[in-house]
Protein backbone atom coordinates (compact mmCIF):
# COMPACT_ATOMS: atom_id res chain seq x y z
CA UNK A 1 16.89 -6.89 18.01
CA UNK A 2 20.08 -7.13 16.42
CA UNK A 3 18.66 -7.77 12.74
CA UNK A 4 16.62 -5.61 10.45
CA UNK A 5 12.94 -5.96 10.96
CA UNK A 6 10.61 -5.28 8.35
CA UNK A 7 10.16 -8.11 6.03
CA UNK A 8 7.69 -10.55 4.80
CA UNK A 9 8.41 -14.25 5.77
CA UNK A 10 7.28 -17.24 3.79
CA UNK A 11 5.19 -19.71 6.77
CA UNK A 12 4.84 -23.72 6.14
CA UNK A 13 2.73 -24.86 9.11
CA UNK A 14 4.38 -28.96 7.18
CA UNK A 15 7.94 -27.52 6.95
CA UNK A 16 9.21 -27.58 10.97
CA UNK A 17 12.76 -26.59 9.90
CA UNK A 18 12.41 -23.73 7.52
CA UNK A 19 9.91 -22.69 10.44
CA UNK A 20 12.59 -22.89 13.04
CA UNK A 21 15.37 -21.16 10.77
CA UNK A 22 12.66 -18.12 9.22
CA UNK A 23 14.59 -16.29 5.84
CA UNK A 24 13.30 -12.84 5.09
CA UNK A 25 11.83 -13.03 2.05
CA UNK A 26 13.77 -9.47 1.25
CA UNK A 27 13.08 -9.27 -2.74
CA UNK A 28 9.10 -7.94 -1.39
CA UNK A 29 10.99 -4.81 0.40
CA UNK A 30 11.42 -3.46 3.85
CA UNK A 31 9.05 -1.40 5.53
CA UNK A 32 5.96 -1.67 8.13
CA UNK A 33 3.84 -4.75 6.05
CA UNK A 34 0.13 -5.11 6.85
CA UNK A 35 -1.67 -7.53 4.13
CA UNK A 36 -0.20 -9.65 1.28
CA UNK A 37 -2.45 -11.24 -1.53
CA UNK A 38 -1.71 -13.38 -4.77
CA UNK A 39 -2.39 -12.79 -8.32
CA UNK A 40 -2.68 -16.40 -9.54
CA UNK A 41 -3.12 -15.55 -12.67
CA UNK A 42 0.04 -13.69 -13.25
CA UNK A 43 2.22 -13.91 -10.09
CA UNK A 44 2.01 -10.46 -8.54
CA UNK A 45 2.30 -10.12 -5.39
CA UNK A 46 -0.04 -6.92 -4.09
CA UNK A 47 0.91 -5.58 -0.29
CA UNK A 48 0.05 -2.71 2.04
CA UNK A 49 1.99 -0.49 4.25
CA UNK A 50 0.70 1.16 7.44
CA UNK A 51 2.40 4.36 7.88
CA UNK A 52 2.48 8.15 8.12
CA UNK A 53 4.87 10.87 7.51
CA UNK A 54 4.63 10.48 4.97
CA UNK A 55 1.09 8.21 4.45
CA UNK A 56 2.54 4.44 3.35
CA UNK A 57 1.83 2.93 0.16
CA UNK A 58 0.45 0.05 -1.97
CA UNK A 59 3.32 -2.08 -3.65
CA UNK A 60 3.12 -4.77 -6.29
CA UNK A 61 6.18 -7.43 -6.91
CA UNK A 62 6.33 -8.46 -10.19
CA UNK A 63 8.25 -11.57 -9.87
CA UNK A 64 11.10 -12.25 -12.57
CA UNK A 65 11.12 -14.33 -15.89
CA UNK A 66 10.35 -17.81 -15.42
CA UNK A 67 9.63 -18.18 -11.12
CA UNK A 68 6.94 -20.18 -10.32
CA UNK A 69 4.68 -20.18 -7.47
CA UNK A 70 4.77 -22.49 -4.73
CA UNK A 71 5.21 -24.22 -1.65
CA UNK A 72 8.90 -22.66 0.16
CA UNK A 73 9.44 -21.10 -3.58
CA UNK A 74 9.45 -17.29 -2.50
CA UNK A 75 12.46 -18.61 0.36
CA UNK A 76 14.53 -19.03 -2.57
CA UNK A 77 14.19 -15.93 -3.96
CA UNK A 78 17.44 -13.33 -4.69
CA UNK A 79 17.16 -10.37 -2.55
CA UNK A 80 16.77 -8.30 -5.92
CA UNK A 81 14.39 -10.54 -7.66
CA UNK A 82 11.27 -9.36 -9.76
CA UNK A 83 10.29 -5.76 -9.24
CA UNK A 84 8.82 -4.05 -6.65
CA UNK A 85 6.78 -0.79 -7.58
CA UNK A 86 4.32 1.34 -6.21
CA UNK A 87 1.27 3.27 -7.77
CA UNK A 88 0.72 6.63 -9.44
CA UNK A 89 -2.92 7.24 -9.68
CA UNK A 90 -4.65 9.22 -12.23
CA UNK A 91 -8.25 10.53 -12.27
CA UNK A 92 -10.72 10.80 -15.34
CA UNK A 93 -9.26 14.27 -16.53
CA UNK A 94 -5.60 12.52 -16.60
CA UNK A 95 -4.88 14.81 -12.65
CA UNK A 96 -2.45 13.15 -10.52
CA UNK A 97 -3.95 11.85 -7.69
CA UNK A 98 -1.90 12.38 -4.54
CA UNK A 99 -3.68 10.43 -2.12
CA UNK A 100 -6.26 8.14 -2.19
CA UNK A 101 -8.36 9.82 0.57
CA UNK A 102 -9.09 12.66 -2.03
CA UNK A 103 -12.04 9.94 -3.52
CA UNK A 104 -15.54 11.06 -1.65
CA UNK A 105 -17.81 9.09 -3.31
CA UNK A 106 -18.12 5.43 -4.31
CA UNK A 107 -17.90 4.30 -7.43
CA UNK A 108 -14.67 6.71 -7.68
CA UNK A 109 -12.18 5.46 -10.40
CA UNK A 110 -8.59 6.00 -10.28
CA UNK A 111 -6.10 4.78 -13.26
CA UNK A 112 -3.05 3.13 -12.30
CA UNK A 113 0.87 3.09 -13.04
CA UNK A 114 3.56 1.42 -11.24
CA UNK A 115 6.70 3.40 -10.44
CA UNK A 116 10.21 1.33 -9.62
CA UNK A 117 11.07 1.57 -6.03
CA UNK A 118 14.66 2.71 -6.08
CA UNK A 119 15.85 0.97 -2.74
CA UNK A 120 13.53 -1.49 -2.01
CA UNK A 121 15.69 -2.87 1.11
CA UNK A 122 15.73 0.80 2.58
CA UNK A 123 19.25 0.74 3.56
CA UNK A 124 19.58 5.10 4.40
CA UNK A 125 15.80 5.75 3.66
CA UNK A 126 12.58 4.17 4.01
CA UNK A 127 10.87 3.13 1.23
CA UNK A 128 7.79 5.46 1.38
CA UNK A 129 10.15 8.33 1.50
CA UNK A 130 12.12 7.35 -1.45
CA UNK A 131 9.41 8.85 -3.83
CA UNK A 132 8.81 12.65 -3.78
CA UNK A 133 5.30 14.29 -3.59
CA UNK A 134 3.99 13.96 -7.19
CA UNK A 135 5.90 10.91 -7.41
CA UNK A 136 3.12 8.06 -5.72
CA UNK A 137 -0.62 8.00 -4.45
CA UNK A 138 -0.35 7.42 -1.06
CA UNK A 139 -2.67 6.14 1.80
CA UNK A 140 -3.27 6.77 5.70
CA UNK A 141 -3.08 3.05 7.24
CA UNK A 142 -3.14 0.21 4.74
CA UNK A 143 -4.18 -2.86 6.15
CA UNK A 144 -6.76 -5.69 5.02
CA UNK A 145 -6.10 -7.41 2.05
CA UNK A 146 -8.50 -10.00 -0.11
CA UNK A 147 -7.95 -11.81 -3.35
CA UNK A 148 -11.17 -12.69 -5.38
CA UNK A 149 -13.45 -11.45 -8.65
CA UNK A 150 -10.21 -11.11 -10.64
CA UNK A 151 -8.56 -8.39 -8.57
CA UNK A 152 -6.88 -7.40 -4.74
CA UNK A 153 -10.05 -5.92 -2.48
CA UNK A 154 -7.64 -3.36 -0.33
CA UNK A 155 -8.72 -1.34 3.07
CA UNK A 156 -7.77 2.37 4.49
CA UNK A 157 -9.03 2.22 7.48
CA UNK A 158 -8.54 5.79 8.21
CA UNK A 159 -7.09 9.17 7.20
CA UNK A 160 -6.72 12.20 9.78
CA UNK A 161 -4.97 15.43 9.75
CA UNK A 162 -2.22 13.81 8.09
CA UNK A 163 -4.32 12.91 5.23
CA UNK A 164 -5.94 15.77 2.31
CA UNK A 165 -9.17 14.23 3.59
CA UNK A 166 -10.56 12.87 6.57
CA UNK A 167 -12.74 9.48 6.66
CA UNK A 168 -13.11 6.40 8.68
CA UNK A 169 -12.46 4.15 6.06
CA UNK A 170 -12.18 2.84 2.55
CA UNK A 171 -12.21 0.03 0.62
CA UNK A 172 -10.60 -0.57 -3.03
CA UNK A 173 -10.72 -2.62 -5.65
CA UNK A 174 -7.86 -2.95 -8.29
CA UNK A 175 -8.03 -4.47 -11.64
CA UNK A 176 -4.88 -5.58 -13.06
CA UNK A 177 -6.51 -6.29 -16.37
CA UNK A 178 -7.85 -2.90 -16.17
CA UNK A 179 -5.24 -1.22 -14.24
CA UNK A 180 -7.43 1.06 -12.42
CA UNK A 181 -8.50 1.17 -8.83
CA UNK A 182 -12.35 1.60 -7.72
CA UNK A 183 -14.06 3.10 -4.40
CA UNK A 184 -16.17 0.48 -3.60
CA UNK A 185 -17.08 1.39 0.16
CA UNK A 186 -16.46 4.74 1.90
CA UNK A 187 -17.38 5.35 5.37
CA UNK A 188 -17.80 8.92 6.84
CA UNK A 189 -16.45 10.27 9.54
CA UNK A 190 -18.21 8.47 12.85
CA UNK A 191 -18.91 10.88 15.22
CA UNK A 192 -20.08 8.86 17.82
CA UNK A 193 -17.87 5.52 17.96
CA UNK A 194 -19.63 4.49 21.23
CA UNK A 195 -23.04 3.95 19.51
CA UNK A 196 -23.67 0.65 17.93
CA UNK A 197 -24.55 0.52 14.10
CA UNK A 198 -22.11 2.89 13.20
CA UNK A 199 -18.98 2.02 11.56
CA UNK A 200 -15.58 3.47 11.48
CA UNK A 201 -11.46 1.64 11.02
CA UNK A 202 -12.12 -1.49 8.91
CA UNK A 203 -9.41 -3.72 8.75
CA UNK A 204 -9.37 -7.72 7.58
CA UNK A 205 -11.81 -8.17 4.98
CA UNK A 206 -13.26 -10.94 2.96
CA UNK A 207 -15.54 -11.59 0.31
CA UNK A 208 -18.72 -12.79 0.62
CA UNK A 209 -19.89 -16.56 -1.13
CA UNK A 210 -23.35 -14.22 -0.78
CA UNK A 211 -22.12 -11.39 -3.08
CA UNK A 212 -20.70 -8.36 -1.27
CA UNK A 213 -17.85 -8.36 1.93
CA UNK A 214 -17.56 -9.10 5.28
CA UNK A 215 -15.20 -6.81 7.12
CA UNK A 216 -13.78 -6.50 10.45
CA UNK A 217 -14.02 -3.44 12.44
CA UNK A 218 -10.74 -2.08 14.12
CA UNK A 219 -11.90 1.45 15.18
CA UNK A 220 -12.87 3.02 18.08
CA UNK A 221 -15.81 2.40 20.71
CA UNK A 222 -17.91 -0.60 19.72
CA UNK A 223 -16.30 -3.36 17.57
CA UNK A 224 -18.03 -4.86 14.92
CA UNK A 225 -18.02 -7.35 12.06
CA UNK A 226 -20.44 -6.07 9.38
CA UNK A 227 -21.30 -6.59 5.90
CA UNK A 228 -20.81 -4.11 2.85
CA UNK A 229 -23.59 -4.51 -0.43
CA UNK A 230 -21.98 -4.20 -4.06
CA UNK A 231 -23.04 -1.29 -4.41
CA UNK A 232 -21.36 0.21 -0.78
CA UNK A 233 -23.80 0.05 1.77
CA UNK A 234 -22.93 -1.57 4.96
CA UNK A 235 -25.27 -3.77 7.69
CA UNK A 236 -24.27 -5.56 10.98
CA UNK A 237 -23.37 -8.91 11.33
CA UNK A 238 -21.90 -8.70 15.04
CA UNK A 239 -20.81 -7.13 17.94
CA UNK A 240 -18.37 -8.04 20.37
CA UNK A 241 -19.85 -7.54 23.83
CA UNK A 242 -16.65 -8.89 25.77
CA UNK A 243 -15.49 -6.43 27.38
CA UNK A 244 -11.67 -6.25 28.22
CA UNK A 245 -11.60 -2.70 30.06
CA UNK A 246 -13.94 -2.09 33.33
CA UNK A 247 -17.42 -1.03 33.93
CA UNK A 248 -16.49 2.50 34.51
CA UNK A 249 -14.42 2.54 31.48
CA UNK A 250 -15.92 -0.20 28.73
CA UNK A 251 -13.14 -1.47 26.11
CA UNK A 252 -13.84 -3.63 23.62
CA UNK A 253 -11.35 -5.47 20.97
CA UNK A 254 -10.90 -5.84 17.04
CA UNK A 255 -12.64 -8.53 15.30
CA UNK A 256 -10.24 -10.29 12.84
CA UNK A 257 -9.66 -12.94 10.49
CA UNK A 258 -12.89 -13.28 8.92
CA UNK A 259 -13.44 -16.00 6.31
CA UNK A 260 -15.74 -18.73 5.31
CA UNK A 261 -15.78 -22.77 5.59
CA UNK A 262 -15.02 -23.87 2.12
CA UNK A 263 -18.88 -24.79 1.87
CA UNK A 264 -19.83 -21.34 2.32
CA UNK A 265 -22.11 -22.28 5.48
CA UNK A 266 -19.71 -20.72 8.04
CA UNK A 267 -18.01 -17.44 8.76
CA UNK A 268 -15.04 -17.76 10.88
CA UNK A 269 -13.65 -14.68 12.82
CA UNK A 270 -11.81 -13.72 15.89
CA UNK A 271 -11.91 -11.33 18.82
CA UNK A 272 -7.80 -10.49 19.62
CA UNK A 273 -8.35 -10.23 22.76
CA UNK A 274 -8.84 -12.42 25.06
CA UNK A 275 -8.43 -14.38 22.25
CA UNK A 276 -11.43 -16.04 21.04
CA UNK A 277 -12.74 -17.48 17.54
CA UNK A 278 -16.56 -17.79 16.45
CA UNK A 279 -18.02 -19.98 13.79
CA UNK A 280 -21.36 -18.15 12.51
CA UNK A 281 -23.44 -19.99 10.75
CA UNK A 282 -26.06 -17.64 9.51
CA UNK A 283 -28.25 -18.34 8.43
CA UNK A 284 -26.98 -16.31 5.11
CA UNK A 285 -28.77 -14.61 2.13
CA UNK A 286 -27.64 -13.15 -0.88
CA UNK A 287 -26.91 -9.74 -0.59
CA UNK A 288 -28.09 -7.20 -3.90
């Protein structure tokens, strides 16, 4: 525990000695990382931060002039390289938007900018609370990230007290081309976690070769991996009935990981603990 903690590291399973000697990969910023995803259209990086007090944020590394993507290429990286920023959010009207948990209905549509982050290595304060209150939109817990239909699908999976509004999570959907970020699922406060079919603290999320996204439930009570329509609305897909806890006192784990066989015939996921991972193979339909 000697060294900072806090970064993002660059992982070759084919590379066994950059694997044994790890570099930080400090130019994406220091602070409590969740989710990473790739632009591959025009290098941005797009990550979360799960934190509170103040909420964390959403960050985007522009990388600088010239760097190209690839294999052990973000190891080499100056620890000031590219630009790390985080979002101001804007509704229709042109109103600053000081959290994201202020959006109660899907469909919501935020605009975007990207402010600098002035110390992105947070070496007296953390990066969050580098920005003041009208500064950045923040978020309650930050976690899942996903990469497809031109844009970054991102997950809240939760805002409390410490939030404007409460929920039990939300998924995004940003547009770089657009620069705006969309409510595409919202899901209400649960108030009975214990009974199945209701959903509440997605986390890992992927999309769908059947239209729509699979996401993995991380909340409380009954664990689930279920489905959410286009258009918002969510179905089951599973429940994990291995229970870790007792009989008097039922506990049940996150699914996590979700994602499908190249072919599109299988979804993987896992149960943390004990441990386990399932291949589902449907069968699948398109989902409208």
């Amino acid at each position: 525990m000697t060294k900072d903690h806090g970064y993002v590291f660059e992982v070759d399973p084919h590379d066994i000695r950059a694997a044994r000697a790890p570099r930080p990969v400090r130019a994406l910023g220091r602070y409590a990382h969740e989710a990473v995803v790739v632009d591959p259209k025009r290098g941005h990086l797009y990550l979360t931060e799960d934190a509170d007090r103040p909420n964390g944020l959403l960050y985007r590394w522009t990388p600088p002039h010239g760097f190209q993507h690839g294999r052990g290429r973000l190891r080499t990286l100056a620890d000031d390289a590219g630009v790390l920023a985080a979002p101001r959010c804007f509704d229709s009207g042109g109103r600053f938007v000081d959290d994201l948990s202020r959006a109660t209905k899907t469909g919501t549509v935020y605009g975007v900018d990207w402010i600098e982050v002035p110390d992105r290595d947070a070496r007296t304060t953390p990066v969050r609370k580098q920005f003041g209150d009208r500064d950045v939109t923040r978020a309650r817990k930050l976690e899942g990230m996903w990469w497809a239909d031109g844009g970054a699908y991102i997950v809240s999976s939760y805002a409390r007290a410490e939030s404007p509004v409460r929920h039990d999570g939300q998924v995004w959907f940003y547009d770089p081309r657009r620069r705006t970020l969309t409510l595409k699922v919202l899901l209400g406060v649960n108030p009975d976690p214990g009974r199945d079919g209701a959903f509440d603290g997605p986390d890992n999320i992927t999309v769908s070769p059947y239209g729509g996204l699979i996401i993995a439930e991380d909340g409380e009570g009954v664990q689930h991996l279920f489905g959410a329509t286009d258009d918002g609305r969510t179905y089951p897909i599973a429940r994990n009935d291995l229970n870790i806890g007792t009989a008097d006192d039922p506990a049940y784990s996150e699914f996590t990981g979700p994602v499908f066989s190249p072919d599109g015939r299988t979804l993987f996921a896992n149960i943390q603990e004990p441990g386990v991972m399932l291949a589902i193979t449907g069968p699948w339909r398109r989902q409208r």
